[in-house]
PDB file of N, CA and C in Angstrom:
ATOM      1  N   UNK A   1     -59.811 266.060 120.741  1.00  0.00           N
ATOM      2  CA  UNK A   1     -59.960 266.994 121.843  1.00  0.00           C
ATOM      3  C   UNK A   1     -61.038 266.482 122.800  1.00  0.00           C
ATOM      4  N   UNK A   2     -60.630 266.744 124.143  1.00  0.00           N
ATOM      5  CA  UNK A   2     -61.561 265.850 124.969  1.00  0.00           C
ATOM      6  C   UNK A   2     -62.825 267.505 124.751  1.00  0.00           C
ATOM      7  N   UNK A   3     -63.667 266.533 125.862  1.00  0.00           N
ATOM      8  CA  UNK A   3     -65.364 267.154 126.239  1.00  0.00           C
ATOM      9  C   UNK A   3     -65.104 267.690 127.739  1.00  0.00           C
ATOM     10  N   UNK A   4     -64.793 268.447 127.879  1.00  0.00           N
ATOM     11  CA  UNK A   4     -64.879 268.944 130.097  1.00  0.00           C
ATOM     12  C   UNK A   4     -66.114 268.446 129.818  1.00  0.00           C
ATOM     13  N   UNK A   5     -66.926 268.769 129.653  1.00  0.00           N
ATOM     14  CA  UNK A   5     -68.560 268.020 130.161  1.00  0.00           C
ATOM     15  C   UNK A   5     -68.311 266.459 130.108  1.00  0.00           C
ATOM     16  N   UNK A   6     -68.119 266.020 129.337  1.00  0.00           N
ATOM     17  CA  UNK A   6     -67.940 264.373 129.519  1.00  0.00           C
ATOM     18  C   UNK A   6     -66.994 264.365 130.145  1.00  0.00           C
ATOM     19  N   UNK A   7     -65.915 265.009 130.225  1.00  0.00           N
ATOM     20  CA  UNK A   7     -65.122 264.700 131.320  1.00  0.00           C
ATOM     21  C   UNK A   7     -65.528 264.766 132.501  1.00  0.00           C
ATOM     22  N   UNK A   8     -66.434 265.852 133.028  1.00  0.00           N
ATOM     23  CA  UNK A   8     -67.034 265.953 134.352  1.00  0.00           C
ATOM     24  C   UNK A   8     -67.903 264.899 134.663  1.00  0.00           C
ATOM     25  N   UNK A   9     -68.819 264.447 133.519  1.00  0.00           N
ATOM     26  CA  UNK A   9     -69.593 263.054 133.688  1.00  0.00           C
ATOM     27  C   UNK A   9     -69.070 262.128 134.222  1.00  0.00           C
ATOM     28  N   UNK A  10     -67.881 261.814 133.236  1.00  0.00           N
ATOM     29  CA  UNK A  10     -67.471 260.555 133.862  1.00  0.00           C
ATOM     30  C   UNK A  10     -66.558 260.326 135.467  1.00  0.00           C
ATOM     31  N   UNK A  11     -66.152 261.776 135.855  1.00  0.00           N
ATOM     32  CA  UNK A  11     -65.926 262.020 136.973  1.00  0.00           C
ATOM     33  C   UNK A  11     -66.710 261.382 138.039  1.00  0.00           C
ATOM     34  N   UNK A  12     -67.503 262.022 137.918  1.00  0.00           N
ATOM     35  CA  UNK A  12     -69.381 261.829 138.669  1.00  0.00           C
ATOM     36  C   UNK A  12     -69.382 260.213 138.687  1.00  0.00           C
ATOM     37  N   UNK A  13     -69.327 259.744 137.439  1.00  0.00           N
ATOM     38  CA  UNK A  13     -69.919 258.504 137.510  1.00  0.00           C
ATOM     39  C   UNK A  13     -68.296 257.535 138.272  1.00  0.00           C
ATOM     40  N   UNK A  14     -67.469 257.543 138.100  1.00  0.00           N
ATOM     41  CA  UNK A  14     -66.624 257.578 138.719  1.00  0.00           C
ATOM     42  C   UNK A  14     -66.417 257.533 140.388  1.00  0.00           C
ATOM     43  N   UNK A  15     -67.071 258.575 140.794  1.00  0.00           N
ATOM     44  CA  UNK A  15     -66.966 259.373 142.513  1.00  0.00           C
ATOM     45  C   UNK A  15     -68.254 258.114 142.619  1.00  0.00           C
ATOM     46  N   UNK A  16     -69.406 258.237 142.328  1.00  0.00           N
ATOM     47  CA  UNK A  16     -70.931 257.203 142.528  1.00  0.00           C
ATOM     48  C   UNK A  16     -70.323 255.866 142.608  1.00  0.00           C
ATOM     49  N   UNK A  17     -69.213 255.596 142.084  1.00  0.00           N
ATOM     50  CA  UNK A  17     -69.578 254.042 142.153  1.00  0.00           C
ATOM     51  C   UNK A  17     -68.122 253.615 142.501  1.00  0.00           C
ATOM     52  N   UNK A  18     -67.122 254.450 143.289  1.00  0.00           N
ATOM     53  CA  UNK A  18     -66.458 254.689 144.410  1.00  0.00           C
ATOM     54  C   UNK A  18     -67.424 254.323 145.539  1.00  0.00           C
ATOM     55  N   UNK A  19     -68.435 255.284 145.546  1.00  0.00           N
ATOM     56  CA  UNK A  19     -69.196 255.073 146.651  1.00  0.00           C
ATOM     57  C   UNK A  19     -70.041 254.576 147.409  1.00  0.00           C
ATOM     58  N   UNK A  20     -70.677 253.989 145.891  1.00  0.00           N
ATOM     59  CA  UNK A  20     -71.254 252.755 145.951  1.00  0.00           C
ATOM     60  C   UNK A  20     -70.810 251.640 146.440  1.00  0.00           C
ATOM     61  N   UNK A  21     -69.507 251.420 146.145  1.00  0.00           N
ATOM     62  CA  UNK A  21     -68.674 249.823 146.349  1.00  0.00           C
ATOM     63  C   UNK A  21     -68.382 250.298 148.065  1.00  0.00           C
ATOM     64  N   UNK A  22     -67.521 251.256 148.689  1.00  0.00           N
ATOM     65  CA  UNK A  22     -67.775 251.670 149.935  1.00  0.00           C
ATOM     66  C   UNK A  22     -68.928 251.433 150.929  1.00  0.00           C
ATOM     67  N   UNK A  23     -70.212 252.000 150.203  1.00  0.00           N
ATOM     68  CA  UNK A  23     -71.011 251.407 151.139  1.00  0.00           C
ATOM     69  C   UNK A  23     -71.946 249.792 151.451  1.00  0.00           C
ATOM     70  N   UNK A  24     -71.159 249.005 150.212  1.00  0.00           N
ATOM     71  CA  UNK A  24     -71.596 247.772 150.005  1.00  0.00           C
ATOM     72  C   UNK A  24     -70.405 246.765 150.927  1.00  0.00           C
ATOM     73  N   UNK A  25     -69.086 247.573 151.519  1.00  0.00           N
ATOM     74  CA  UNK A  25     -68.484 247.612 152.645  1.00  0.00           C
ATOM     75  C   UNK A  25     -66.855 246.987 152.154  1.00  0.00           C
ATOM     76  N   UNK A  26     -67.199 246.919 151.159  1.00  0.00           N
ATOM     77  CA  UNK A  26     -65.544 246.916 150.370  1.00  0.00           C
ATOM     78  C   UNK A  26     -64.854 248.247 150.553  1.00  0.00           C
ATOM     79  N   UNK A  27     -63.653 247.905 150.793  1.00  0.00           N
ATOM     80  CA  UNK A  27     -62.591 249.190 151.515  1.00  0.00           C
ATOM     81  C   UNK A  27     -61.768 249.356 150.365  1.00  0.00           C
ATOM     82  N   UNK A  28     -61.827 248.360 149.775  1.00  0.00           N
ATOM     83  CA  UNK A  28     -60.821 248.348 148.153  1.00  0.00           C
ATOM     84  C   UNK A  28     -61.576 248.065 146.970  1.00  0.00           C
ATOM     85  N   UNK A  29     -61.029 248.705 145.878  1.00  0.00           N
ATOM     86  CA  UNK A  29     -62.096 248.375 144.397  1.00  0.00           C
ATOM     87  C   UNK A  29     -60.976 246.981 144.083  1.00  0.00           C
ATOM     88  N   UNK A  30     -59.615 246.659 144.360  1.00  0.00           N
ATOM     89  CA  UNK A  30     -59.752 245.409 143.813  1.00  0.00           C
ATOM     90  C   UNK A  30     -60.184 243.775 144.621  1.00  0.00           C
ATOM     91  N   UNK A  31     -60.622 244.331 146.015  1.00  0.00           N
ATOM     92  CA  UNK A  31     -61.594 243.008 146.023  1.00  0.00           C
ATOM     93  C   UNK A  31     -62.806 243.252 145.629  1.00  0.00           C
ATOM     94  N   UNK A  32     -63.464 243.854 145.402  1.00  0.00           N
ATOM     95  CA  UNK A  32     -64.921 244.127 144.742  1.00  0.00           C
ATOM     96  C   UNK A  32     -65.087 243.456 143.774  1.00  0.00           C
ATOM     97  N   UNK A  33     -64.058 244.257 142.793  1.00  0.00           N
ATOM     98  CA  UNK A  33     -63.553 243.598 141.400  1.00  0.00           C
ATOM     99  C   UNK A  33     -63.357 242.156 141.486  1.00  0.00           C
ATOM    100  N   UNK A  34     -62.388 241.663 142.287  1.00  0.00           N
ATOM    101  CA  UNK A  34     -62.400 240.115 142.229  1.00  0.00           C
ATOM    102  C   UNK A  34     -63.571 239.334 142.519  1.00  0.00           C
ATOM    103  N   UNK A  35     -63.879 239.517 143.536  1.00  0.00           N
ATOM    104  CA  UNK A  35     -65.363 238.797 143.863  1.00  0.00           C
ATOM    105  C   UNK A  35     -66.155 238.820 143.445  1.00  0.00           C
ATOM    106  N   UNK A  36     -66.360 240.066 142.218  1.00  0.00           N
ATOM    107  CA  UNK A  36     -67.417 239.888 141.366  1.00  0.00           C
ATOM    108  C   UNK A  36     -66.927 239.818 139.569  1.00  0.00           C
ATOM    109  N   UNK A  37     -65.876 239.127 139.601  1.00  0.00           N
ATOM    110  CA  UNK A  37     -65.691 238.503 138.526  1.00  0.00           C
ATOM    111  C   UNK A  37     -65.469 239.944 136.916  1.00  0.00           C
ATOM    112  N   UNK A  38     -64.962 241.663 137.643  1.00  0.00           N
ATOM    113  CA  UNK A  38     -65.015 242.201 136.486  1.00  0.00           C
ATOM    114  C   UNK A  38     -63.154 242.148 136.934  1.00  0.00           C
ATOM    115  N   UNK A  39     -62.781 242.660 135.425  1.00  0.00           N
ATOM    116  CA  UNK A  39     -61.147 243.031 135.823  1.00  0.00           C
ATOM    117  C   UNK A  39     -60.744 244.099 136.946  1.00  0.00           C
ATOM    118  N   UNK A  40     -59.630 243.991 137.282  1.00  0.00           N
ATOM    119  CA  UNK A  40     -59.051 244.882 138.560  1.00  0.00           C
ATOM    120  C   UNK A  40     -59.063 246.437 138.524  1.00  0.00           C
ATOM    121  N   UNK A  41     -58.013 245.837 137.307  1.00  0.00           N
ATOM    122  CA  UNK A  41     -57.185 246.910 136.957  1.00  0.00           C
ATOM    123  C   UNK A  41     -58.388 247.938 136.119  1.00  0.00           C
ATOM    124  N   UNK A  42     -59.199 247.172 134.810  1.00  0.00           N
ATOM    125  CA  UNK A  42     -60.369 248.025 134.488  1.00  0.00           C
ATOM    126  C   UNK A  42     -61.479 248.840 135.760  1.00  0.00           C
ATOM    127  N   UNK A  43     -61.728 248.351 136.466  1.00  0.00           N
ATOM    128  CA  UNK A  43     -62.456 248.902 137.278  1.00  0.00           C
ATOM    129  C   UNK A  43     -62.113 249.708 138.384  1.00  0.00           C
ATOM    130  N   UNK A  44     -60.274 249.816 138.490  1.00  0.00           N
ATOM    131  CA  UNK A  44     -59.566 250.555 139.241  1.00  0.00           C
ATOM    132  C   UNK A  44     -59.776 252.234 138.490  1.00  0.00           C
ATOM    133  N   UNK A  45     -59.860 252.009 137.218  1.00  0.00           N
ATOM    134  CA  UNK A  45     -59.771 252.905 135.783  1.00  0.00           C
ATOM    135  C   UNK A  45     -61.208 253.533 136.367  1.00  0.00           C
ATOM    136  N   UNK A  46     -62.482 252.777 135.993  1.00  0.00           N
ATOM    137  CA  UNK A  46     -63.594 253.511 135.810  1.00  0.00           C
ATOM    138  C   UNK A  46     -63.699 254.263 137.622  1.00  0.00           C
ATOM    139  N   UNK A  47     -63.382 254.117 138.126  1.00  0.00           N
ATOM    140  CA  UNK A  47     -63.724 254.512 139.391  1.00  0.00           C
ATOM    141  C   UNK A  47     -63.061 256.303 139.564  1.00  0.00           C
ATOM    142  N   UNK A  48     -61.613 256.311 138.581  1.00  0.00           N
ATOM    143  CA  UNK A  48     -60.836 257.241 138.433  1.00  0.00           C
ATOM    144  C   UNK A  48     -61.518 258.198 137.069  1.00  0.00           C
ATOM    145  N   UNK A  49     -62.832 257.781 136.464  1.00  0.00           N
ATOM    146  CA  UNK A  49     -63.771 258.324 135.841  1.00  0.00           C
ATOM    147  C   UNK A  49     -62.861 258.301 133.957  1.00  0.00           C
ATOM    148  N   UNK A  50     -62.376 256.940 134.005  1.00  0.00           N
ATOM    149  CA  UNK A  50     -62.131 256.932 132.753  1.00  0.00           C
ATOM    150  C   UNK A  50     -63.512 256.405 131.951  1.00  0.00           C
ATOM    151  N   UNK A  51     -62.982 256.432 130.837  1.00  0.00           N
ATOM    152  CA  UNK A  51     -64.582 256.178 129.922  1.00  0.00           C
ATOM    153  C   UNK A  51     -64.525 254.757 129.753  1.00  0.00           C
ATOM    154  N   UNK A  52     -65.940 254.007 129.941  1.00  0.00           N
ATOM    155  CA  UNK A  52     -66.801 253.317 130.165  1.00  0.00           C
ATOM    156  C   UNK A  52     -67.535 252.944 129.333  1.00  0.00           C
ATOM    157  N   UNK A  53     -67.579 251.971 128.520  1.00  0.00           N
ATOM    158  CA  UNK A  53     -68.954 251.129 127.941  1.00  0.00           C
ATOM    159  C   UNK A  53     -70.473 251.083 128.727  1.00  0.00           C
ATOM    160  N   UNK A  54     -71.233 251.233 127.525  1.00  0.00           N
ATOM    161  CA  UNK A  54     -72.522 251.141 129.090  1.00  0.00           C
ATOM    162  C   UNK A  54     -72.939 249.455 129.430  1.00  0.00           C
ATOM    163  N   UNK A  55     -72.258 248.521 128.672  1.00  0.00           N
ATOM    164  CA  UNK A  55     -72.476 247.048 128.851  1.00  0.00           C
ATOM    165  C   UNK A  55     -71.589 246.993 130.059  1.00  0.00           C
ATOM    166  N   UNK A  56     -70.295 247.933 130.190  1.00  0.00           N
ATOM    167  CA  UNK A  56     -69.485 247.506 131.182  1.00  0.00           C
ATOM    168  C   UNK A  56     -70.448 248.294 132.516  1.00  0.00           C
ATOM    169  N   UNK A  57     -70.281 248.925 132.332  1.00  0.00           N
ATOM    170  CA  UNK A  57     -71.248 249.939 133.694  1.00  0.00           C
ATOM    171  C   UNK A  57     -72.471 248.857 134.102  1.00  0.00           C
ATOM    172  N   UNK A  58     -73.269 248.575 132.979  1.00  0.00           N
ATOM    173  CA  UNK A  58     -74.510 247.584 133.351  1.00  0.00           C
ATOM    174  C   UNK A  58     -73.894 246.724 134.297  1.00  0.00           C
ATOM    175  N   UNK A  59     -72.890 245.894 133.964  1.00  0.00           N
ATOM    176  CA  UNK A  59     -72.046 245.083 134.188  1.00  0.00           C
ATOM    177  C   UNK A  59     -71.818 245.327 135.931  1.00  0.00           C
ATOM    178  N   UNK A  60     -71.447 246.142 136.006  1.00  0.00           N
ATOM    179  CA  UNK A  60     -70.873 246.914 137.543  1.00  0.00           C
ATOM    180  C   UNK A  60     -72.263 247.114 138.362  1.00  0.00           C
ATOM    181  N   UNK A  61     -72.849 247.887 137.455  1.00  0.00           N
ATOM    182  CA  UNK A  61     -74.559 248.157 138.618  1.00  0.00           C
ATOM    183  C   UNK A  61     -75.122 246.393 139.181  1.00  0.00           C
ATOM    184  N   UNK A  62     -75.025 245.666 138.074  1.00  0.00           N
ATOM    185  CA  UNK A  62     -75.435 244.671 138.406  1.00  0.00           C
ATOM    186  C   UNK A  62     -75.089 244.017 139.636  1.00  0.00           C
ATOM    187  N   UNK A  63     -73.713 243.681 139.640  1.00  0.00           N
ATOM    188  CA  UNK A  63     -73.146 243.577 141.177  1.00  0.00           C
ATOM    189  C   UNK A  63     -72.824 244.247 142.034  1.00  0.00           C
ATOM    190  N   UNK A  64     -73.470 244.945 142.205  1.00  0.00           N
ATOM    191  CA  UNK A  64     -73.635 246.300 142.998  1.00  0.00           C
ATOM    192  C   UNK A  64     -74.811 246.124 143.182  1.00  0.00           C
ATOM    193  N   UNK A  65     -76.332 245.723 142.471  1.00  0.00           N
ATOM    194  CA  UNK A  65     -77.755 245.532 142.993  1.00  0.00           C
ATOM    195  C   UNK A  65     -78.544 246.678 143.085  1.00  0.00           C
ATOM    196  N   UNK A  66     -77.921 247.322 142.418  1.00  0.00           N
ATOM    197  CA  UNK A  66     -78.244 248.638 141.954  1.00  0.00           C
ATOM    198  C   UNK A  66     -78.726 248.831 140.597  1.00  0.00           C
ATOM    199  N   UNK A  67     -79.915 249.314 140.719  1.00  0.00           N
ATOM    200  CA  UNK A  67     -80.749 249.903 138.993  1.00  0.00           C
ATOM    201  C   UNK A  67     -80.037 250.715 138.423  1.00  0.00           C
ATOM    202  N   UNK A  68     -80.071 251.218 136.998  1.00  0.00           N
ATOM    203  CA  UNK A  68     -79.048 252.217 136.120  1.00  0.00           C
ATOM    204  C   UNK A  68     -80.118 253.729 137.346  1.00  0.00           C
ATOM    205  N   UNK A  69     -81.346 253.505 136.899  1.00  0.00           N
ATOM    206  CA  UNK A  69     -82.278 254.382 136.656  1.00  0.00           C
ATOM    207  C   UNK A  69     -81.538 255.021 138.411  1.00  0.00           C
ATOM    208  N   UNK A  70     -81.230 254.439 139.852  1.00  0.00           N
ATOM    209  CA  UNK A  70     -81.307 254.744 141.523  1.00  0.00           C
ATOM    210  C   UNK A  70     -79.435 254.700 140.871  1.00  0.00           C
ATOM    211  N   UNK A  71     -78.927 254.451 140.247  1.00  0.00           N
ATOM    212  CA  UNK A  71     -77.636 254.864 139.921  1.00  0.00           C
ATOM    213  C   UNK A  71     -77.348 256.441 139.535  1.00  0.00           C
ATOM    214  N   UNK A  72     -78.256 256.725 138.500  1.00  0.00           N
ATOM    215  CA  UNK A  72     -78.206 258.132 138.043  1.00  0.00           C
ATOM    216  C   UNK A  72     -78.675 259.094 138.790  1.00  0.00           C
ATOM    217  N   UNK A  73     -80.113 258.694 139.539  1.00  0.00           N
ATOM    218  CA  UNK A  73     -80.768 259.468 140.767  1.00  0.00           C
ATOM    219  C   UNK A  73     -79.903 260.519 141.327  1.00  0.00           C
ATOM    220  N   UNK A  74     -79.028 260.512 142.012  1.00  0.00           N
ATOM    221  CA  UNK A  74     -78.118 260.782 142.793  1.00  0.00           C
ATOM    222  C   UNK A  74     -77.117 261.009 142.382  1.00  0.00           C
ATOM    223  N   UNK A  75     -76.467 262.790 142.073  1.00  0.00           N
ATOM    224  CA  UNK A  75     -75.399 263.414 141.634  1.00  0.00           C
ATOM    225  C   UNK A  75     -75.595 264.249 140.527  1.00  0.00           C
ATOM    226  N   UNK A  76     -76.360 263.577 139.613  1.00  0.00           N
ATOM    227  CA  UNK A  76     -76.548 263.903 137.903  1.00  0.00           C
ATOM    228  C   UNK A  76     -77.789 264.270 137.821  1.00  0.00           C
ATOM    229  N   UNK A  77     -78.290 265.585 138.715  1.00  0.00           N
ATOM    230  CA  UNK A  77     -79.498 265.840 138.464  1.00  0.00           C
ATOM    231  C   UNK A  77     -79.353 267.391 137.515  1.00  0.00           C
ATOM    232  N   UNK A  78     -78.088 267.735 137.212  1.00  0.00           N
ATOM    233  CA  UNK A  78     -78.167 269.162 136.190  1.00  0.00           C
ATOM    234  C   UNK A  78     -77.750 268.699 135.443  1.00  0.00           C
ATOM    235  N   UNK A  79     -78.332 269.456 134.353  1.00  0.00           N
ATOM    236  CA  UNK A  79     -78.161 269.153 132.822  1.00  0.00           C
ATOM    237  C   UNK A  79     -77.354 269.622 132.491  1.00  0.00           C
ATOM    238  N   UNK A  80     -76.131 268.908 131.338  1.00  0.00           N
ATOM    239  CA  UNK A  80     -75.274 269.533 130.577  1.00  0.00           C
ATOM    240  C   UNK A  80     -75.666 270.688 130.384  1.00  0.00           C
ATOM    241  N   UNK A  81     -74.408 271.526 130.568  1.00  0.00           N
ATOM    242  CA  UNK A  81     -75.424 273.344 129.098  1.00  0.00           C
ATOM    243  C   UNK A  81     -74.749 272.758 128.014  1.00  0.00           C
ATOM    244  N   UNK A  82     -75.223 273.494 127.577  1.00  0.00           N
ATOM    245  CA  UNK A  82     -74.978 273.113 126.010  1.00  0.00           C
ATOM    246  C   UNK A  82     -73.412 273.972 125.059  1.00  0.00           C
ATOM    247  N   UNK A  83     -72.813 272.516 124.584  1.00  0.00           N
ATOM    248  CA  UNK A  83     -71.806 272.632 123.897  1.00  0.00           C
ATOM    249  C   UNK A  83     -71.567 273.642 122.911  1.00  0.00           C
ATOM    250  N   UNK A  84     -70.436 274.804 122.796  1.00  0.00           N
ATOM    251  CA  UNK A  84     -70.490 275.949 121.841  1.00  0.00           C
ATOM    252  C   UNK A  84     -70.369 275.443 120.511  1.00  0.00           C
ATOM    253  N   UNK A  85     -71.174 275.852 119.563  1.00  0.00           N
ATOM    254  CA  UNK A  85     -70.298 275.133 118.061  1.00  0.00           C
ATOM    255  C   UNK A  85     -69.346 276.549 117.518  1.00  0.00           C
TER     256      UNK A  85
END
């Protein structure tokens, strides 16, 4: 059974680095992707807020020139509530 909260996360992180690659002036995630050497089709995925490795994400901030820490800044400033048991 999925998480809506992780699902909404990875949304977020998803929409950020959509927007990120946009303002680094790529109009498409698969030249981004090519020119910086991650797969196409994977990074077509994370952008659509599928789930993500954080080696792969590192991976992405990196060519992007972007810190994890000015990655998270912006969007993800409320805290999960907390999961019912």
């Amino acid at each position: 059974m999925k998480d809506p909260q992780i699902e909404q996360l990875l949304s977020l992180v998803g929409e950020r680095l959509k927007a990120l690659r946009k303002a680094k002036g790529y109009s498409n995630y698969e030249q981004f992707a090519y020119e910086n050497n991650i797969g196409r089709a994977q990074y077509g995925r994370y952008e659509k807020g599928s789930d993500l490795r954080l080696s792969s994400l590192f991976r992405v901030l990196q060519a992007m020139d972007i810190s994890p820490a000015d990655f998270f800044a912006e969007g993800f400033e409320s805290p999960l509530p907390p999961t019912p048991n």
